[in-house]
N, C-alpha and C. Protein backbone atom coordinates (compact mmCIF):
# COMPACT_ATOMS: atom_id res chain seq x y z
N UNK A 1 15.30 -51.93 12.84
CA UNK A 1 15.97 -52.40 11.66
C UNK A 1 16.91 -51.30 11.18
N UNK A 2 18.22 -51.62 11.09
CA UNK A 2 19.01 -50.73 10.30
C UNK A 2 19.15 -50.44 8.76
N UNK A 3 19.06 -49.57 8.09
CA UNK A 3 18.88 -49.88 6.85
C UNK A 3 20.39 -48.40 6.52
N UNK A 4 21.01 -48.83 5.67
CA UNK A 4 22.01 -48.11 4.71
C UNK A 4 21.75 -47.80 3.34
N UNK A 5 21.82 -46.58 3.13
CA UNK A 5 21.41 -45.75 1.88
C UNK A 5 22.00 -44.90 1.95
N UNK A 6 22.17 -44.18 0.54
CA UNK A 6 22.70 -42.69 0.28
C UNK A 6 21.53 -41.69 0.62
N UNK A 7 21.93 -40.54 1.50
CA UNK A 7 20.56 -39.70 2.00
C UNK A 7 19.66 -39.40 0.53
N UNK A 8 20.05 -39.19 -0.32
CA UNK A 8 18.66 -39.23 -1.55
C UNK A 8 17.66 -40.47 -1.59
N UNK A 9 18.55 -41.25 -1.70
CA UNK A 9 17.06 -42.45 -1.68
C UNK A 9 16.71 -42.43 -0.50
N UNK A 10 16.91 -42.20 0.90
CA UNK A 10 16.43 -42.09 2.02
C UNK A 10 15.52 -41.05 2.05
N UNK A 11 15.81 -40.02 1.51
CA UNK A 11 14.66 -38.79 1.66
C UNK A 11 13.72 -39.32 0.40
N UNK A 12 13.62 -39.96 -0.79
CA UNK A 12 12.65 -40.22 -1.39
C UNK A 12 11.97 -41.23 -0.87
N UNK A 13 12.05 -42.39 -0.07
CA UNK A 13 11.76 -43.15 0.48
C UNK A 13 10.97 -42.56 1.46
N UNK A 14 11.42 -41.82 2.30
CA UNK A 14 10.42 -41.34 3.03
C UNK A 14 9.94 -40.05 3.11
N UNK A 15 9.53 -39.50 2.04
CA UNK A 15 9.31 -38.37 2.12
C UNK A 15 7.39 -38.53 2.39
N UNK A 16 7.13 -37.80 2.85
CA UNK A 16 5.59 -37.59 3.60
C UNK A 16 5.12 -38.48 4.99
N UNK A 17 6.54 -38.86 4.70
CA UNK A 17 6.46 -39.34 6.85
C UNK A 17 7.58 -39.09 7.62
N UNK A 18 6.64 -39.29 8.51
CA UNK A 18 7.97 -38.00 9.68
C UNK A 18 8.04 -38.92 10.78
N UNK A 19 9.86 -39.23 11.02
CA UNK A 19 10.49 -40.46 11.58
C UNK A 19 10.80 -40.27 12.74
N UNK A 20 9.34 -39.14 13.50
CA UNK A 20 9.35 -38.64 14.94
C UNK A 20 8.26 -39.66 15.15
N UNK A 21 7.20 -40.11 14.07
CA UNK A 21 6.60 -41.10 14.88
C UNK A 21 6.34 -41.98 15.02
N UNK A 22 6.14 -42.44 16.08
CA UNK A 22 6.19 -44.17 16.58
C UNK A 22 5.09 -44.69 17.04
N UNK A 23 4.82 -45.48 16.64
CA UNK A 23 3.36 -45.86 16.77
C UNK A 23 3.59 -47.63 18.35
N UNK A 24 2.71 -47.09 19.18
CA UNK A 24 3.08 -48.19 20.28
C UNK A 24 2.19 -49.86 19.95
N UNK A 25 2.26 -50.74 21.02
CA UNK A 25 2.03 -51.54 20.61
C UNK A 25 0.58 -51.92 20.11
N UNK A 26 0.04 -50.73 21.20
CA UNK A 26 -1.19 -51.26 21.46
C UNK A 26 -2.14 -50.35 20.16
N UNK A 27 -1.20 -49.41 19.71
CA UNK A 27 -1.77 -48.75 18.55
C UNK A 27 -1.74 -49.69 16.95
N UNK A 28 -0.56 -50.40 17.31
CA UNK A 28 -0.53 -50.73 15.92
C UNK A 28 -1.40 -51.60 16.09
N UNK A 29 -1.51 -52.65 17.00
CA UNK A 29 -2.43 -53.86 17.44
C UNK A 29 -3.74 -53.06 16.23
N UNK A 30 -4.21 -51.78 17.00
CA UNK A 30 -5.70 -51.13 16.65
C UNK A 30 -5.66 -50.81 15.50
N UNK A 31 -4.80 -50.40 15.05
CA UNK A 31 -4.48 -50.48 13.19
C UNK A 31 -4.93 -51.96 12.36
N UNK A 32 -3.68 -53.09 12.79
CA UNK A 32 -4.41 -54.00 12.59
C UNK A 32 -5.46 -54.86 12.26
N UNK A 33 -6.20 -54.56 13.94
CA UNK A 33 -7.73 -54.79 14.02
C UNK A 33 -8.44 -53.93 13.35
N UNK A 34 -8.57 -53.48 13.17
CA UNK A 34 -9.19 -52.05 12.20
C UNK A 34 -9.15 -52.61 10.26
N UNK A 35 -8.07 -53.05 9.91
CA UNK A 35 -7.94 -53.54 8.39
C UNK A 35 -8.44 -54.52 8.26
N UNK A 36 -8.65 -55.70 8.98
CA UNK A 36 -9.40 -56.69 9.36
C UNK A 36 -10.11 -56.67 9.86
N UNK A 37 -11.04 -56.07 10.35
CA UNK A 37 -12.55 -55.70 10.18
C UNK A 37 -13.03 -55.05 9.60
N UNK A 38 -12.54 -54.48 8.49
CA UNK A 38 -12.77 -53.69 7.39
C UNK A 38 -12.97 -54.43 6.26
N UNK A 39 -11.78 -55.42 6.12
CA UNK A 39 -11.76 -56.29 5.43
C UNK A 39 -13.05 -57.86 5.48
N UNK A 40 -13.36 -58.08 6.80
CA UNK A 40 -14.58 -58.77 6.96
C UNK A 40 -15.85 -57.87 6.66
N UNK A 41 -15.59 -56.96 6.27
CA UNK A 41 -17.26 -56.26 6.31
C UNK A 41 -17.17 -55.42 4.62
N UNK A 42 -16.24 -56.02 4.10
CA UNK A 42 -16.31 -55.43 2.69
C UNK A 42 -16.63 -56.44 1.55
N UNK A 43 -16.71 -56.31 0.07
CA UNK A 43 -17.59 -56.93 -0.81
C UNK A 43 -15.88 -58.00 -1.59
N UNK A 44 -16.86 -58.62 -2.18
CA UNK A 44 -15.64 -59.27 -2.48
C UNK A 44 -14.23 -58.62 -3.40
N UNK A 45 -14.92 -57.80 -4.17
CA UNK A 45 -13.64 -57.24 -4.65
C UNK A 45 -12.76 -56.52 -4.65
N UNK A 46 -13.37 -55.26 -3.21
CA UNK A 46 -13.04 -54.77 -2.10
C UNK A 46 -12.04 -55.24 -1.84
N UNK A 47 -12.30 -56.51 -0.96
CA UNK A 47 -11.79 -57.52 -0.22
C UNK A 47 -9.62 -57.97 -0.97
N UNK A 48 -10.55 -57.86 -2.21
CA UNK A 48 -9.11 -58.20 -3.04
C UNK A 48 -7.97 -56.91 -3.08
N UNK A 49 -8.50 -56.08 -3.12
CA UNK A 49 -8.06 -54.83 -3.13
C UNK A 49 -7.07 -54.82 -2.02
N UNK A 50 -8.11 -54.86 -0.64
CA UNK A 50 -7.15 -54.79 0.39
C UNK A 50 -6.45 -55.58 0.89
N UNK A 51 -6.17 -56.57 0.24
CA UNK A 51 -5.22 -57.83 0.40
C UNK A 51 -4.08 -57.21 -0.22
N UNK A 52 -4.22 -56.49 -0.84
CA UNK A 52 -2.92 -55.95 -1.93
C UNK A 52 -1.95 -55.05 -0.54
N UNK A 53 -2.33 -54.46 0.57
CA UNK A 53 -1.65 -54.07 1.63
C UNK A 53 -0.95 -55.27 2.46
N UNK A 54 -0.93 -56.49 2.37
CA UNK A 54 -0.28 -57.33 2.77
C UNK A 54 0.92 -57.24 2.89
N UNK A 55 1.88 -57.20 3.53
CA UNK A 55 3.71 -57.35 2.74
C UNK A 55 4.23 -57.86 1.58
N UNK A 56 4.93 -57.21 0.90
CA UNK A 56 5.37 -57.70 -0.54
C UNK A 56 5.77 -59.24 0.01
N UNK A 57 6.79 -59.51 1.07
CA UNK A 57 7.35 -60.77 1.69
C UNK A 57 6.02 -61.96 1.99
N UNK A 58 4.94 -61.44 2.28
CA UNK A 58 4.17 -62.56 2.48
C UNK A 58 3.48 -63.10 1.47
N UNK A 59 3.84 -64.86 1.57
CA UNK A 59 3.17 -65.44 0.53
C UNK A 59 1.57 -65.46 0.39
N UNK A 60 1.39 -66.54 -0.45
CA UNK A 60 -0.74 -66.79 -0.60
C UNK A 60 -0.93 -67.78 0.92
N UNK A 61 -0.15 -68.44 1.57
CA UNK A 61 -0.37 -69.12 2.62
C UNK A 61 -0.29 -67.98 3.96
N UNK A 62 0.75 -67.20 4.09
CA UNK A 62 0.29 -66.16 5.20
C UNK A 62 -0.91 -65.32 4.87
N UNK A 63 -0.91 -64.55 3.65
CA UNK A 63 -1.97 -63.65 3.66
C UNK A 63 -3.23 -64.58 4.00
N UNK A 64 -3.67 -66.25 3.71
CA UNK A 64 -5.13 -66.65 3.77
C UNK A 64 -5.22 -66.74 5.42
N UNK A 65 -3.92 -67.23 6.03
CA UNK A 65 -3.64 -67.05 7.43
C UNK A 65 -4.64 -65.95 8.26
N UNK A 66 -3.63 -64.71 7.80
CA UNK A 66 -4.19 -63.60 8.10
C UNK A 66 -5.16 -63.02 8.27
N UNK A 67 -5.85 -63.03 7.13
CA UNK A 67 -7.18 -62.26 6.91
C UNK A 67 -8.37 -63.22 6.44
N UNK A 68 -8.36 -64.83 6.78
CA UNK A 68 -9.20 -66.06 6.70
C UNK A 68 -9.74 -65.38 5.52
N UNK A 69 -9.16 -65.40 4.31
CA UNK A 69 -9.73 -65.13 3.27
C UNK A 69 -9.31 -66.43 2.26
N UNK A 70 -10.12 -66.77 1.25
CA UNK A 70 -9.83 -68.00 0.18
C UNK A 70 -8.34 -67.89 -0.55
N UNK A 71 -7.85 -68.92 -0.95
CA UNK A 71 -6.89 -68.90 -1.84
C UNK A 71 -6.57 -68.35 -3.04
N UNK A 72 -8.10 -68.37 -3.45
CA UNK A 72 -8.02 -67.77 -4.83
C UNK A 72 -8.14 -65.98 -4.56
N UNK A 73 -8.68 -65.69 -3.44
CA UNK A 73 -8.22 -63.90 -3.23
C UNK A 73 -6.59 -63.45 -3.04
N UNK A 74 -6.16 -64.48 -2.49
CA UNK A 74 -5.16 -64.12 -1.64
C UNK A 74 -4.07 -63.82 -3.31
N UNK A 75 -4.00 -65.45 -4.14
CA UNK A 75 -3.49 -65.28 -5.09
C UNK A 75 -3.97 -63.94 -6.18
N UNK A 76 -5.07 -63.44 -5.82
CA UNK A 76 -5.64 -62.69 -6.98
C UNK A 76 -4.82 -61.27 -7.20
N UNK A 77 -5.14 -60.98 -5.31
CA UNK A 77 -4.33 -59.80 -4.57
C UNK A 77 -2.59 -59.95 -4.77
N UNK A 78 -2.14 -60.66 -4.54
CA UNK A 78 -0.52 -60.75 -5.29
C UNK A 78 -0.32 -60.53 -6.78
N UNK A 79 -1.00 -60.89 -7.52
CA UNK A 79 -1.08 -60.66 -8.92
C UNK A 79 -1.80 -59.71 -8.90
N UNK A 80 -2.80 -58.84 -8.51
CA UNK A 80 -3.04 -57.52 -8.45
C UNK A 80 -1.90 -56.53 -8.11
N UNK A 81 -1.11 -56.95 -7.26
CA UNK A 81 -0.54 -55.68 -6.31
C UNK A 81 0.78 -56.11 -7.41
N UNK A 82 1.26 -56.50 -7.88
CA UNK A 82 2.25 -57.17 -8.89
C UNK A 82 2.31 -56.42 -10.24
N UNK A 83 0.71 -56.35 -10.68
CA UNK A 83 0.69 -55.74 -11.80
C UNK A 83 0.27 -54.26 -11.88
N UNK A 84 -0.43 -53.96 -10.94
CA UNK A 84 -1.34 -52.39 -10.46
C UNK A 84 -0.74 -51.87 -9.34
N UNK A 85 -0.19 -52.62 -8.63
CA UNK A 85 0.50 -51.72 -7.36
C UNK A 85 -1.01 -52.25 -5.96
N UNK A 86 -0.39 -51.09 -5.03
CA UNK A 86 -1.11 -51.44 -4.15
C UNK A 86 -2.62 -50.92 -3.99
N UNK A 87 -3.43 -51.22 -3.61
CA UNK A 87 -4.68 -50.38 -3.41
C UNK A 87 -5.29 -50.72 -5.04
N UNK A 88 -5.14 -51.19 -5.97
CA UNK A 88 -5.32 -51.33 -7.21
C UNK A 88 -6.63 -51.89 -7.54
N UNK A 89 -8.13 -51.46 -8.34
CA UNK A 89 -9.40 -52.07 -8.08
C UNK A 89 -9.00 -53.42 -8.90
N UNK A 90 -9.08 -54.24 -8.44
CA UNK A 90 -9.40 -55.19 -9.20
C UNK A 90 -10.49 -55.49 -10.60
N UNK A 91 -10.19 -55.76 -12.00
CA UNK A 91 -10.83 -55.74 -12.96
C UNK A 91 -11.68 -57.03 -13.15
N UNK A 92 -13.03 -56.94 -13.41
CA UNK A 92 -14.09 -58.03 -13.06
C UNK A 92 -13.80 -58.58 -14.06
């Protein structure tokens, strides 16, 4: 993907990663699999939490896709990550 910026927002954008590395297919695959089985073996509100790593772009119908999680997480986690950001505990 090409992206155009003035080098300041490019260096704030990525500052604490280094754009030497590339992660292959079969790594990201294991990344992947790895968040989703993390995500099957965590508690429910956990669960909401890490829905909040989803793509800002994906709706409540991809994320339930994704991670066969209910509607009402999927929506909870968008309105979590919306109002708290990402990684954000969810308030009981």
């Amino acid at each position: 993907m090409l992206k155009l910026c003035c080098s300041t927002t490019c260096e704030e954008e990525n500052s604490g990663r280094s754009d030497d590395l590339k992660l292959s297919a079969s790594d990201s695959d294991t990344l992947i699999e790895g968040l989703q089985a993390l995500f099957n073996h965590s508690s429910g509100s956990e669960r909401i939490r890490l829905l909040t790593l989803a793509p800002p772009s994906w709706g409540r119908k991809t994320i339930v896709d994704f991670f066969r999680c209910t509607q009402h997480q999927a929506r909870a986690a968008i309105e979590l990550r919306l109002t708290d950001g990402i990684l954000a505990f969810p308030v009981s």
